[in-house]
N, C-alpha and C. Protein backbone atom coordinates (compact mmCIF):
# COMPACT_ATOMS: atom_id res chain seq x y z
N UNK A 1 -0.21 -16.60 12.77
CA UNK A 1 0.78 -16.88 11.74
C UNK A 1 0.39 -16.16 10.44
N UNK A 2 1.35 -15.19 9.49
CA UNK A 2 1.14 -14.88 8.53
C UNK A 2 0.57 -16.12 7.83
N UNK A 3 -0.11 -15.52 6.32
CA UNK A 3 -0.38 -15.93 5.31
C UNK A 3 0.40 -16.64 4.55
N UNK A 4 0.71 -17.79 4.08
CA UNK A 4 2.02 -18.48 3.52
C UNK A 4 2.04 -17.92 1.90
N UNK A 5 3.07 -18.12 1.04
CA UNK A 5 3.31 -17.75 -0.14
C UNK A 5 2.15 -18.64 -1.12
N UNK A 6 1.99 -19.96 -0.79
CA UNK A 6 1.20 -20.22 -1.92
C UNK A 6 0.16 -20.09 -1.64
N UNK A 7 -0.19 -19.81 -1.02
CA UNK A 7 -1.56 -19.04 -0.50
C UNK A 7 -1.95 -18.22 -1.78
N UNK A 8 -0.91 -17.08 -2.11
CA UNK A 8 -0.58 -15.61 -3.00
C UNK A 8 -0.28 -16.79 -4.51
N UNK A 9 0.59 -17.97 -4.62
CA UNK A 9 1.16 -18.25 -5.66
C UNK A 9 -0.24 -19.07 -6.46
N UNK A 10 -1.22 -19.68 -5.78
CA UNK A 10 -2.43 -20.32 -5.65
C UNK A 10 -3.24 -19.52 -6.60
N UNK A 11 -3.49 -18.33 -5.70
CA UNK A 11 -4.17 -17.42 -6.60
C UNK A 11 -3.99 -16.87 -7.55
N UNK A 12 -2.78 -16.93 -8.18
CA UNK A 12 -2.68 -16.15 -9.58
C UNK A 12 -2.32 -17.35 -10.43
N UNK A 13 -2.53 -18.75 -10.10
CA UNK A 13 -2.37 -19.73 -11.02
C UNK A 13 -3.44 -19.66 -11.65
N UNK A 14 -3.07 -19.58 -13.35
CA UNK A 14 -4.45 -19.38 -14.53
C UNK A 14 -4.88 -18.15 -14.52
N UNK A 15 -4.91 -17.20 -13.23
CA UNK A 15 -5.57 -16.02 -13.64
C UNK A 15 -4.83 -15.02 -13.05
N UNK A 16 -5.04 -14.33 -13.94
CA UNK A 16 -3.69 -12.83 -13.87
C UNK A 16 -4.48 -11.71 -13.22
N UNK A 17 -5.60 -11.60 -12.87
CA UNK A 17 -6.39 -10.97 -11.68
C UNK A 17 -7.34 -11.38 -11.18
N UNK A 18 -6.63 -12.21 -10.46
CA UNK A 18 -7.67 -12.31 -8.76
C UNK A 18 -8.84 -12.03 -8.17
N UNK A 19 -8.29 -10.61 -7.88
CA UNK A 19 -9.50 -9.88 -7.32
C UNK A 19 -9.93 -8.67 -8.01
N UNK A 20 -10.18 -9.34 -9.50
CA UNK A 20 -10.89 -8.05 -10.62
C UNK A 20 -10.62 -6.72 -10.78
N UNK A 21 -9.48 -6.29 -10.50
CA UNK A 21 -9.08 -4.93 -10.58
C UNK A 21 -9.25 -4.56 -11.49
N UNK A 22 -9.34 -5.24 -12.51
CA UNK A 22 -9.73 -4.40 -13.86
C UNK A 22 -11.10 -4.25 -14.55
N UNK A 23 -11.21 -5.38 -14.09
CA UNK A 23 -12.70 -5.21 -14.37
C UNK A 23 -13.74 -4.73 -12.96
N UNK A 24 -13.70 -4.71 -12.19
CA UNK A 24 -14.69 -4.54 -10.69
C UNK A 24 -14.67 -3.35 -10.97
N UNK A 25 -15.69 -2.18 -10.71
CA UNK A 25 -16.30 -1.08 -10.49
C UNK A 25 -15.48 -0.43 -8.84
N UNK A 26 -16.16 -1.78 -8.23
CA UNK A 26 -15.49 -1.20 -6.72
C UNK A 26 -14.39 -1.24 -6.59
N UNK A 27 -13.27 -1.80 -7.69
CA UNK A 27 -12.00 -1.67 -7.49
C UNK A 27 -11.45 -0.27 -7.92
N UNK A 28 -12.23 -0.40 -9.42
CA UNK A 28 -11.77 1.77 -10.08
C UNK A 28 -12.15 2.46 -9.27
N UNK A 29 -13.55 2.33 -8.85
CA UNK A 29 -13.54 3.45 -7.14
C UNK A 29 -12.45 3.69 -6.51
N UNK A 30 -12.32 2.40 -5.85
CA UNK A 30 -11.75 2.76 -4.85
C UNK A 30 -9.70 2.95 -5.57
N UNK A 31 -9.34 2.63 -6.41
CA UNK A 31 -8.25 3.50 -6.24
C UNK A 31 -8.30 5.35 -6.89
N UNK A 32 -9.39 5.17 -7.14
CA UNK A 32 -10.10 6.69 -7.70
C UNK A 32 -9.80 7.21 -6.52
N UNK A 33 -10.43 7.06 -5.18
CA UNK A 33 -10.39 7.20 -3.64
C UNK A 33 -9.11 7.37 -3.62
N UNK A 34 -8.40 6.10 -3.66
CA UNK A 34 -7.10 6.16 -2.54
C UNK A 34 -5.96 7.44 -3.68
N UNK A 35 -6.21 7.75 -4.45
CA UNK A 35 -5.48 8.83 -5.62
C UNK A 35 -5.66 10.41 -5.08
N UNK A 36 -7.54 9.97 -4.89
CA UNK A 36 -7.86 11.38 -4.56
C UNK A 36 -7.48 11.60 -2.56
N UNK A 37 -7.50 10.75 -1.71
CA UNK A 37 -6.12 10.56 -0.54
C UNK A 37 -5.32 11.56 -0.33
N UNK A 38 -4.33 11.06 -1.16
CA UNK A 38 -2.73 11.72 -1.44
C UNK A 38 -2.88 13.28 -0.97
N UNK A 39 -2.52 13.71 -0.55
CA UNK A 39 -2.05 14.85 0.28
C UNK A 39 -1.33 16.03 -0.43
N UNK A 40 -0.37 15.15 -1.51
CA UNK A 40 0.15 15.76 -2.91
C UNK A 40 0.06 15.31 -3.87
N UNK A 41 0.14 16.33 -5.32
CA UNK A 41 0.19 15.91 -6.10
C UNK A 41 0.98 14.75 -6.51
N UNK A 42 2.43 15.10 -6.31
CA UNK A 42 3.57 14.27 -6.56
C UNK A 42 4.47 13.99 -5.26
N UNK A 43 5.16 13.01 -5.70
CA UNK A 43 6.11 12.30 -4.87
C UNK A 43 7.58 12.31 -5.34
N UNK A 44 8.66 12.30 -4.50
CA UNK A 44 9.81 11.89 -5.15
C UNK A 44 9.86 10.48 -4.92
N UNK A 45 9.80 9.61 -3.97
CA UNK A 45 9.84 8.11 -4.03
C UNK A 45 8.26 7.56 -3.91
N UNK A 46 7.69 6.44 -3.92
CA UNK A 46 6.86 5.97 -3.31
C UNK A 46 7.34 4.37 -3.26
N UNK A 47 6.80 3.82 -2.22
CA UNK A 47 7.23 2.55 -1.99
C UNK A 47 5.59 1.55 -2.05
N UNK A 48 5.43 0.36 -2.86
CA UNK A 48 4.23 0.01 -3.10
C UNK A 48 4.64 -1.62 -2.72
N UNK A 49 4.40 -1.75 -1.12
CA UNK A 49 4.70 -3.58 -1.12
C UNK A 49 3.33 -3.72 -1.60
N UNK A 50 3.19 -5.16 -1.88
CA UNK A 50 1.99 -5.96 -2.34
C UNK A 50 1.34 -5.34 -3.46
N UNK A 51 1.91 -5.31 -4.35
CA UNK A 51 1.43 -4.47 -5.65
C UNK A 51 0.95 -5.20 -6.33
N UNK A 52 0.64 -6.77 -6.42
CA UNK A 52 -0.31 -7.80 -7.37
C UNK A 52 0.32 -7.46 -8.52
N UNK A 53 -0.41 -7.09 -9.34
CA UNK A 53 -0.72 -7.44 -11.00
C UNK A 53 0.22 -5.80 -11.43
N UNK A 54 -0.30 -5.23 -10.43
CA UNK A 54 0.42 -3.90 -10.33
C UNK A 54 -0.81 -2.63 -11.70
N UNK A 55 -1.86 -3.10 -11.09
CA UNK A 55 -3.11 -2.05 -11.57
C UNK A 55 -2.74 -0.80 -10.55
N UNK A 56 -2.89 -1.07 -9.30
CA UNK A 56 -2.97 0.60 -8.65
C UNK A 56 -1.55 1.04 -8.84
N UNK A 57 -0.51 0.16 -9.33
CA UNK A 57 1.17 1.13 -9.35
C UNK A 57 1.06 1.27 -10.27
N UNK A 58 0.46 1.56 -11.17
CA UNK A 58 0.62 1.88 -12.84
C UNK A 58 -0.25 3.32 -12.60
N UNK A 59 -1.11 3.43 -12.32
CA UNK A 59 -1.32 4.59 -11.28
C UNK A 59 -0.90 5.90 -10.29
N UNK A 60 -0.15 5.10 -9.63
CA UNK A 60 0.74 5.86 -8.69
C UNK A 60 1.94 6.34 -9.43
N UNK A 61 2.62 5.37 -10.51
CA UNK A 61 3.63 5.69 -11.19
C UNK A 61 3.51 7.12 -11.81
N UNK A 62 2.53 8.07 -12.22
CA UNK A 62 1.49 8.63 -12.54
C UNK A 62 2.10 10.47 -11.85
N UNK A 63 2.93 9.62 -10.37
CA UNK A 63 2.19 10.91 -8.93
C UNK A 63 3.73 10.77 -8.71
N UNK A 64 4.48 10.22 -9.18
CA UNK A 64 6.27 10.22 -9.23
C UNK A 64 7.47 10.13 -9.77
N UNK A 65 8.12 9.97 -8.85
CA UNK A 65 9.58 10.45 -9.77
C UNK A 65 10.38 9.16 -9.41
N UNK A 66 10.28 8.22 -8.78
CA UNK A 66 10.24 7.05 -8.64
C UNK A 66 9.11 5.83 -7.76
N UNK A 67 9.27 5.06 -8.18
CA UNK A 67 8.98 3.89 -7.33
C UNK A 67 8.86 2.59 -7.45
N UNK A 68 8.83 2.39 -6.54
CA UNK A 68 9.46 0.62 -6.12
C UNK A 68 8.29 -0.06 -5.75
N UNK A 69 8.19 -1.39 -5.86
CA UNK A 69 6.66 -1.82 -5.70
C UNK A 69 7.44 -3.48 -5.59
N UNK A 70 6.73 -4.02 -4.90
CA UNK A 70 7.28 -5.55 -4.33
C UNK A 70 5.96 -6.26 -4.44
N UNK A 71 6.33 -7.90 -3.82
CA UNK A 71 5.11 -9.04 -4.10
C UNK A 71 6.29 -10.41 -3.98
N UNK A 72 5.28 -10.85 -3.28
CA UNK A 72 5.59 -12.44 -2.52
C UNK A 72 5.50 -13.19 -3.77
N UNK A 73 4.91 -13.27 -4.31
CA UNK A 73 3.86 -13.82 -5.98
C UNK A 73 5.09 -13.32 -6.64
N UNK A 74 5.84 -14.83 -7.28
CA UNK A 74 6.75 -14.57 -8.74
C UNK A 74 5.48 -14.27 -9.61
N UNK A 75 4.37 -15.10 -9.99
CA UNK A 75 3.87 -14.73 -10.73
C UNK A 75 2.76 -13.40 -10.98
N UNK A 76 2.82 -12.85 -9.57
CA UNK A 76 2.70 -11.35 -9.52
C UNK A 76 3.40 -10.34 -10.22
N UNK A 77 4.93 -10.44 -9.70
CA UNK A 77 6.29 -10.15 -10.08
C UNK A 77 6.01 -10.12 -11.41
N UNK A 78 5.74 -10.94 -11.92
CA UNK A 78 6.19 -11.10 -13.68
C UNK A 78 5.07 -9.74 -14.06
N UNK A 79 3.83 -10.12 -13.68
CA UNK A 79 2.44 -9.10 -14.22
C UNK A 79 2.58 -7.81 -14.03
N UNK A 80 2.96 -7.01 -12.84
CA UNK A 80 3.52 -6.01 -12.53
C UNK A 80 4.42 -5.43 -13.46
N UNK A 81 5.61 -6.13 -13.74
CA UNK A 81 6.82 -5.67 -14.46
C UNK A 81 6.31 -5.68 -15.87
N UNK A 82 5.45 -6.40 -16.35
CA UNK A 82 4.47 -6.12 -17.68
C UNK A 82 4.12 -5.33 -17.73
N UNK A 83 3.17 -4.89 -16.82
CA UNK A 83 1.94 -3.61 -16.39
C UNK A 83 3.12 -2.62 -16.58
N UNK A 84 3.85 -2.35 -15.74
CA UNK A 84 4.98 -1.06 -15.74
C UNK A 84 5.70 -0.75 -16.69
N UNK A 85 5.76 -2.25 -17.56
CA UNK A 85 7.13 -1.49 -18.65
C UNK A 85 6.90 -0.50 -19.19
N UNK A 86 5.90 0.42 -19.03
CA UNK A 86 5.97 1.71 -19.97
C UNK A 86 6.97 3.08 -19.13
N UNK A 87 6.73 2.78 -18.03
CA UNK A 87 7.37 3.54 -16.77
C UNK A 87 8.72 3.64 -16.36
N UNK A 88 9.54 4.36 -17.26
CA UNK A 88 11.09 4.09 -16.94
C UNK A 88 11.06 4.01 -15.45
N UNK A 89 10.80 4.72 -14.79
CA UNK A 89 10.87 5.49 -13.40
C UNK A 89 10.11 4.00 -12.33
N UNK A 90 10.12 3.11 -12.45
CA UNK A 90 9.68 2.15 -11.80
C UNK A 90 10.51 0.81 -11.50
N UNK A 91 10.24 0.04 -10.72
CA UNK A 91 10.75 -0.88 -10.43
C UNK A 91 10.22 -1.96 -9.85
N UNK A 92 10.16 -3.30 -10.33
CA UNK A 92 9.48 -4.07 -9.21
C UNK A 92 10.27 -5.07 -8.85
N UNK A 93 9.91 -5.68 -7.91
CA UNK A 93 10.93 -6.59 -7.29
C UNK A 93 10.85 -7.72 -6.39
N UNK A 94 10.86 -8.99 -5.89
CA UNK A 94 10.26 -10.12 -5.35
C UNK A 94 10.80 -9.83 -3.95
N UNK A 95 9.71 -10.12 -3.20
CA UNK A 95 10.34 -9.61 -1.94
C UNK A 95 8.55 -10.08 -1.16
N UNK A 96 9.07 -11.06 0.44
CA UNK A 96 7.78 -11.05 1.36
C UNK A 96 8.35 -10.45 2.36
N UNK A 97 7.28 -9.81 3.08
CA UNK A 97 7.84 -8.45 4.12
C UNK A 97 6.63 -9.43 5.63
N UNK A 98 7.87 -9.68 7.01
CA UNK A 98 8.64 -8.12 7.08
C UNK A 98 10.37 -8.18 6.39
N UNK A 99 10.45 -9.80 6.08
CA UNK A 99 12.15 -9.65 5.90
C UNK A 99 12.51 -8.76 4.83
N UNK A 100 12.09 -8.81 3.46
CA UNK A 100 12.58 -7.79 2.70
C UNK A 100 11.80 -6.74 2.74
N UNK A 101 12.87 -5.60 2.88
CA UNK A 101 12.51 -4.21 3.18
C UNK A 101 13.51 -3.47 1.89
N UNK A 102 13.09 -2.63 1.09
CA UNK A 102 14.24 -1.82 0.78
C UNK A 102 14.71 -0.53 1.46
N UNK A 103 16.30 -0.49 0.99
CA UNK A 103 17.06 0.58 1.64
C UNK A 103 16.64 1.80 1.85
N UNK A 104 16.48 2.04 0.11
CA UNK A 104 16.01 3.82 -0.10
C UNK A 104 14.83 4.00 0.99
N UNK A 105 14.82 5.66 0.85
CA UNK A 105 13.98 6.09 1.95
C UNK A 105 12.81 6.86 0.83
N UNK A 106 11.67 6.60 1.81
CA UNK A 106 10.74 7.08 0.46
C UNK A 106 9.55 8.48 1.26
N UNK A 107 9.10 8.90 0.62
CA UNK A 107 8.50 10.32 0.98
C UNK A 107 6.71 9.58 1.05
N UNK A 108 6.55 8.33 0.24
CA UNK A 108 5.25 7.86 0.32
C UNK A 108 5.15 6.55 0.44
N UNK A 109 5.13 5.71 1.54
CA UNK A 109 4.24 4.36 0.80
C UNK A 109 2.89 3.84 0.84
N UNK A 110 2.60 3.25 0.26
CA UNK A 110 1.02 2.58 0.07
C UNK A 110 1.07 1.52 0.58
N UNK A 111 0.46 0.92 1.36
CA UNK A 111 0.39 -0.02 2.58
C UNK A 111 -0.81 -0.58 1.80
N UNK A 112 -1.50 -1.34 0.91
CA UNK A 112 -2.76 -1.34 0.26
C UNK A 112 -3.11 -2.99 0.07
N UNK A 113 -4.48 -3.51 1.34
CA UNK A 113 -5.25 -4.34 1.12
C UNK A 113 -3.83 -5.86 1.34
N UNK A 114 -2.83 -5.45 2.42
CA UNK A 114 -2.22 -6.65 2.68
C UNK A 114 -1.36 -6.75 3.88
N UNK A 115 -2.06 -5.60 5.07
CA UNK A 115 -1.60 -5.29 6.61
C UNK A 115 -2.66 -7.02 7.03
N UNK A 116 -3.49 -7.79 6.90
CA UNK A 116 -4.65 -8.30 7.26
C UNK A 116 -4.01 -9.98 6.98
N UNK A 117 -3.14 -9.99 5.58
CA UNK A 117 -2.09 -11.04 6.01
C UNK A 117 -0.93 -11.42 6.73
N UNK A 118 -0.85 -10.48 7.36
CA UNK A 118 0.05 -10.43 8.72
C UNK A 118 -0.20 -10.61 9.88
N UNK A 119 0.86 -11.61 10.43
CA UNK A 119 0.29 -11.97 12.00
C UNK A 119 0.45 -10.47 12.72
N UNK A 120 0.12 -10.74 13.64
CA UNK A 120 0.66 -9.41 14.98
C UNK A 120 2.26 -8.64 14.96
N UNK A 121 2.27 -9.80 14.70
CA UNK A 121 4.04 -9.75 15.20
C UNK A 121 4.74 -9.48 14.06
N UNK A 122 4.56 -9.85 12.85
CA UNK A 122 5.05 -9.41 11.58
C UNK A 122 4.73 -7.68 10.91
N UNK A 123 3.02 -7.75 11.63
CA UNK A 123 2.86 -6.61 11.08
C UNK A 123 3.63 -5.20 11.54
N UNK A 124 3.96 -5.39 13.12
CA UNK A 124 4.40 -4.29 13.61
C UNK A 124 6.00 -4.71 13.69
N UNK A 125 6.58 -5.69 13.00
CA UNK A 125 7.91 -4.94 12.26
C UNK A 125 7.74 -4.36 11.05
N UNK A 126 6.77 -4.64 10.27
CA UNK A 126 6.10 -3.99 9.05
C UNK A 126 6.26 -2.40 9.09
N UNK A 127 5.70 -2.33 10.31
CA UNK A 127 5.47 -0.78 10.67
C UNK A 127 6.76 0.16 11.35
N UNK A 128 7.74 -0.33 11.93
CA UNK A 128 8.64 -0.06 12.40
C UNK A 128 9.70 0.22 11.04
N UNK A 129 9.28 -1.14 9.95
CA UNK A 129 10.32 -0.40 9.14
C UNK A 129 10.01 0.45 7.68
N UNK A 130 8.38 0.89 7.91
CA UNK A 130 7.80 2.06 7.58
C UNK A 130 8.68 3.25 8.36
N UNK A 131 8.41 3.49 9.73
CA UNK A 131 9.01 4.82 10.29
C UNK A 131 10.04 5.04 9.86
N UNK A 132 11.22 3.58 9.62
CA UNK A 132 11.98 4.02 9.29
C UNK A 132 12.92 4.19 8.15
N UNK A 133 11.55 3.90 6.68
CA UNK A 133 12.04 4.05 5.68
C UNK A 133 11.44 5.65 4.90
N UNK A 134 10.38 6.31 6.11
CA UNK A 134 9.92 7.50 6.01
C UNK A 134 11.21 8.64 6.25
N UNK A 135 10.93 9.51 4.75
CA UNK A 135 11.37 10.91 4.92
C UNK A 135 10.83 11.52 6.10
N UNK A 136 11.89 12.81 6.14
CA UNK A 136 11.29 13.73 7.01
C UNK A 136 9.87 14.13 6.99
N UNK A 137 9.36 14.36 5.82
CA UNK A 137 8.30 14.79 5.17
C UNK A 137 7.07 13.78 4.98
N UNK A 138 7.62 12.06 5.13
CA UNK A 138 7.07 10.72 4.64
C UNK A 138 5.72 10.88 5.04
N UNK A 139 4.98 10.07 4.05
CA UNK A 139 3.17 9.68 4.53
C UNK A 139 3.19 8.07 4.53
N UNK A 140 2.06 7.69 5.04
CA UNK A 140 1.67 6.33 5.05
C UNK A 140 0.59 6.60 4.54
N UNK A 141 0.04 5.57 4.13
CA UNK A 141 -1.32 5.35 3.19
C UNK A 141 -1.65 4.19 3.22
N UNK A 142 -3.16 4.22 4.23
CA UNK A 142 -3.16 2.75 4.19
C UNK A 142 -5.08 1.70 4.27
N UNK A 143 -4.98 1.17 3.06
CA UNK A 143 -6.41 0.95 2.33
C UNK A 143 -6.45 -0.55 2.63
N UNK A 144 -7.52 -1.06 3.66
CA UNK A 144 -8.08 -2.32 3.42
C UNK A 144 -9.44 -2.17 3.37
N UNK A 145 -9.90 -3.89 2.37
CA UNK A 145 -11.25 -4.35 2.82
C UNK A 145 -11.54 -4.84 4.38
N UNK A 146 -12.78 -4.08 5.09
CA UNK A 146 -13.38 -4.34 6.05
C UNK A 146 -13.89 -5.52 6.70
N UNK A 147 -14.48 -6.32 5.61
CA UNK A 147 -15.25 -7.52 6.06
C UNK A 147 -14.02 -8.43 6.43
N UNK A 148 -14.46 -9.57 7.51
CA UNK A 148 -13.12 -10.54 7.72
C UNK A 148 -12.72 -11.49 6.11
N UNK A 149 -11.83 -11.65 6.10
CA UNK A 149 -11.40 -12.44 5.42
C UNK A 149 -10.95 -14.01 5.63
N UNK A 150 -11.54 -15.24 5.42
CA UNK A 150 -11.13 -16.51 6.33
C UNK A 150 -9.84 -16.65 6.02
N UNK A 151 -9.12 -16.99 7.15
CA UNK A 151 -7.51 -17.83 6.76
C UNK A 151 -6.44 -16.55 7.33
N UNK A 152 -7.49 -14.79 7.49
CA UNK A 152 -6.73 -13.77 7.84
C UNK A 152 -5.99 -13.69 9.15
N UNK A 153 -4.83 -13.77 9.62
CA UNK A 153 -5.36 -13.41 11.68
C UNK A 153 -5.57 -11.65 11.74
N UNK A 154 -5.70 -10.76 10.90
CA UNK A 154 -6.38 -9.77 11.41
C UNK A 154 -7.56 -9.34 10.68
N UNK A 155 -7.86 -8.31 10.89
CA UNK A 155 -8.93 -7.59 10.39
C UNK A 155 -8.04 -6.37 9.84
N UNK A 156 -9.12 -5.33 9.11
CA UNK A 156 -8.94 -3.97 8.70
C UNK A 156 -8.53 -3.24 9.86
N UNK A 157 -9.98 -3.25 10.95
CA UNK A 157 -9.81 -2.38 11.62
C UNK A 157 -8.46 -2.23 12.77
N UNK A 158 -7.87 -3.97 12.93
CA UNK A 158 -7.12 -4.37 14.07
C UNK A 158 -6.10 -3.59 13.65
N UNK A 159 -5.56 -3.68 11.63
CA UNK A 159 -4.79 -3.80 11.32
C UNK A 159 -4.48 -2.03 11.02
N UNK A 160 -5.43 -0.88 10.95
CA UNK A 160 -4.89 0.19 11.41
C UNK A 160 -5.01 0.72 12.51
N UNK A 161 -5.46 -0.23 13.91
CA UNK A 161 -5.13 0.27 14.86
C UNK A 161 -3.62 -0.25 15.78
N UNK A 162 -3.24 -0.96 14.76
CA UNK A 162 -1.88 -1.29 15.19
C UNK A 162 -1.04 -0.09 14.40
N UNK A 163 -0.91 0.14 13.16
CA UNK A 163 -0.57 1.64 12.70
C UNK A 163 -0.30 2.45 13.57
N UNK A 164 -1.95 2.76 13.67
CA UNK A 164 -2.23 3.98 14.67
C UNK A 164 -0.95 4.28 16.22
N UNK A 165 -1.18 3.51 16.81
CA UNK A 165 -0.36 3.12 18.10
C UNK A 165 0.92 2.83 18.24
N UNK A 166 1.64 2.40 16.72
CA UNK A 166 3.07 2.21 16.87
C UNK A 166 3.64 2.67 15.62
N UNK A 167 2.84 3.70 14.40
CA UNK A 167 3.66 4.35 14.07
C UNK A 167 3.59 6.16 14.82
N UNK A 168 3.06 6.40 15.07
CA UNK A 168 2.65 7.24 16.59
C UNK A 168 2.89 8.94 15.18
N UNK A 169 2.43 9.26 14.36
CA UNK A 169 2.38 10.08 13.39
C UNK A 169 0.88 10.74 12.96
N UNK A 170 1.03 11.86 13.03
CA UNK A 170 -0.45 12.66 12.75
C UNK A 170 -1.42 11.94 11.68
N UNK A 171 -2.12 11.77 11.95
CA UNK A 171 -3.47 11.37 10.61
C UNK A 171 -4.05 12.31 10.07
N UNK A 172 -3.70 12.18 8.82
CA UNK A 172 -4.18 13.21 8.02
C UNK A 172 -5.75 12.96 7.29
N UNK A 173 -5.76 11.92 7.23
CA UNK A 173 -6.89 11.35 6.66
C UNK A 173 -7.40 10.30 7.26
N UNK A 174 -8.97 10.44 6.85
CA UNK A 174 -9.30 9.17 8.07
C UNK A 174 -10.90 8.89 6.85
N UNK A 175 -11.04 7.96 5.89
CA UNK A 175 -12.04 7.68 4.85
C UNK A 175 -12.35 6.22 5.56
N UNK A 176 -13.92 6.35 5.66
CA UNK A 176 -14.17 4.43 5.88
C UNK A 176 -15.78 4.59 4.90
N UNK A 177 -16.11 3.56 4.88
CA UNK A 177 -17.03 3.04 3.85
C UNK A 177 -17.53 1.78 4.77
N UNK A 178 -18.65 1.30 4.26
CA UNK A 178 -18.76 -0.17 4.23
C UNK A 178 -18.04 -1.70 3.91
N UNK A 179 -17.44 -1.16 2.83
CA UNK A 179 -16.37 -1.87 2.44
C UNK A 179 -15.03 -1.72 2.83
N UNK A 180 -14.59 -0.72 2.75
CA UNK A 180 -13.33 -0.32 3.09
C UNK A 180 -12.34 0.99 4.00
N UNK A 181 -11.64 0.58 4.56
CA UNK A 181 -10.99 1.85 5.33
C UNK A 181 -9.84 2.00 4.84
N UNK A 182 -9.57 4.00 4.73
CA UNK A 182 -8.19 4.07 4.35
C UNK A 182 -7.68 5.45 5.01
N UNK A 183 -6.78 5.22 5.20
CA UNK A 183 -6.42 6.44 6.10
C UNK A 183 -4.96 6.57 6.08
N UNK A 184 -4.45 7.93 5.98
CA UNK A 184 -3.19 8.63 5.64
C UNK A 184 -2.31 8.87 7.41
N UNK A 185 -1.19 8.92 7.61
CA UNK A 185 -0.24 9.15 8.50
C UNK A 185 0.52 10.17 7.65
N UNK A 186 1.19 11.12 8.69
CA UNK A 186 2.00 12.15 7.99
C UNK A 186 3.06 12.49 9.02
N UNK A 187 4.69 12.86 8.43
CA UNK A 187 5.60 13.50 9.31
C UNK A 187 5.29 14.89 9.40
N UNK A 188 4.72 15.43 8.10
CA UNK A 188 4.28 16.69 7.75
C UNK A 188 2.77 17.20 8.36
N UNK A 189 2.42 17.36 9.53
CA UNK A 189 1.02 17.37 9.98
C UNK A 189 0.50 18.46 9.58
N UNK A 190 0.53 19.33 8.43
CA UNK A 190 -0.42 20.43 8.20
C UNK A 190 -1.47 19.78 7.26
N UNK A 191 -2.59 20.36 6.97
CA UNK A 191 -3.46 19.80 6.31
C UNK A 191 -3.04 20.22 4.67
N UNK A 192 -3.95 20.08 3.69
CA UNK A 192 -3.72 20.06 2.24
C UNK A 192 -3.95 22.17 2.12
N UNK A 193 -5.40 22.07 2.81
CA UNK A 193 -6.11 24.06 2.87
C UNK A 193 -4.56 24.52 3.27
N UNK A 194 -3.83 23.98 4.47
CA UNK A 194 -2.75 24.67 5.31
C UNK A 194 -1.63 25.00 4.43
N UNK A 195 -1.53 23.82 3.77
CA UNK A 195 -0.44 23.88 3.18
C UNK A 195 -0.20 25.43 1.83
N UNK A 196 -1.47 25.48 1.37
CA UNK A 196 -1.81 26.30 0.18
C UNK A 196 -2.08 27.16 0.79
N UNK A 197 -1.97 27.90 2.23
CA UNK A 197 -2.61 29.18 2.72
C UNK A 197 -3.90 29.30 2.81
N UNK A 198 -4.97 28.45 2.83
CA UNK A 198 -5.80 28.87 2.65
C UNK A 198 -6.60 28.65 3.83
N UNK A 199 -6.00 28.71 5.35
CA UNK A 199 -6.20 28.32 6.84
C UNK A 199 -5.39 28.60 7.50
């Protein structure tokens, strides 16, 4: 069984980050990491479910020309749309997935640190309506913590090898750590050297 909402609504009661994104070291790493990832510079869409407080989409906002960023958490919702107001080009919006999905089709999304609150069965409609909110061109991007988490039914690793197997798309990237794994899917399978001629 997924993760329930107040699970998410729990945690941001009194505190507006959780899991220290602003302050943790290993958090600026690692979206330092998942930035340096990206395959391109820029994006025309990116799609950011589970965006919290919305530290790494203030970021990404950064690498586009739009994007959309969601969260189960009203009081996520609210922090996010704080974090962003500088960003015409953004949007956030209340939404728990897999039911809400948006329409637009996006060239990038960030799958980041919330495939692991999903049962089995949720996650791979998750992923189904990745394929099919991917451009021709679309990437996946997708960053969890490793260690189990109690209360999770998956893991990191379960949770991109369900990716792997049913969004059935070249890997472009494949980064693991001790802490964390993140790894890119692409419609576009040339590498970054390929792309620039330089292979």
């Amino acid at each position: 069984m997924s993760v329930e909402n107040r699970y998410f609504e729990g945690l941001f009661a009194g505190n507006n980050d959780p899991w220290g994104f602003r302050q943790r070291w290993y958090e600026q790493r690692k979206r330092l990491v998942t930035l340096a990832a990206l395959p391109r510079p820029h994006y025309r869409a990116i799609f950011e479910p589970g965006c919290a407080n919305g530290e790494l989409s203030a970021a990404l906002a950064e690498h586009c020309d739009r994007l959309v960023c969601y969260d189960t958490s009203t009081a996520a919702v609210n922090l996010a749309r704080t974090r962003l107001s500088l960003f015409d080009h953004t949007e956030v919006r209340h939404g728990r997935l897999p039911g809400d999905w948006p329409e637009e089709k996006f060239d990038l999304i960030v799958f980041s640190e919330i495939g692991y609150y999903l049962d089995r069965q949720d996650l791979t409609e998750v992923i189904r309506r990745v394929s099919d909110s991917l451009t021709a061109d679309g990437q996946l991007l997708a960053c969890h913590w490793r260690p189990p988490i109690e209360g999770c039914p998956l893991n990191a690793r379960q949770v991109h090898d369900l990716i792997h197997e049913h969004l059935n798309l070249p890997r472009l990237v494949l980064h693991q750590e001790a802490d964390f794994l993140l790894e890119v899917w692409s419609r576009e399978p040339r590498s970054v050297a390929a792309l620039e001629g330089l292979r």
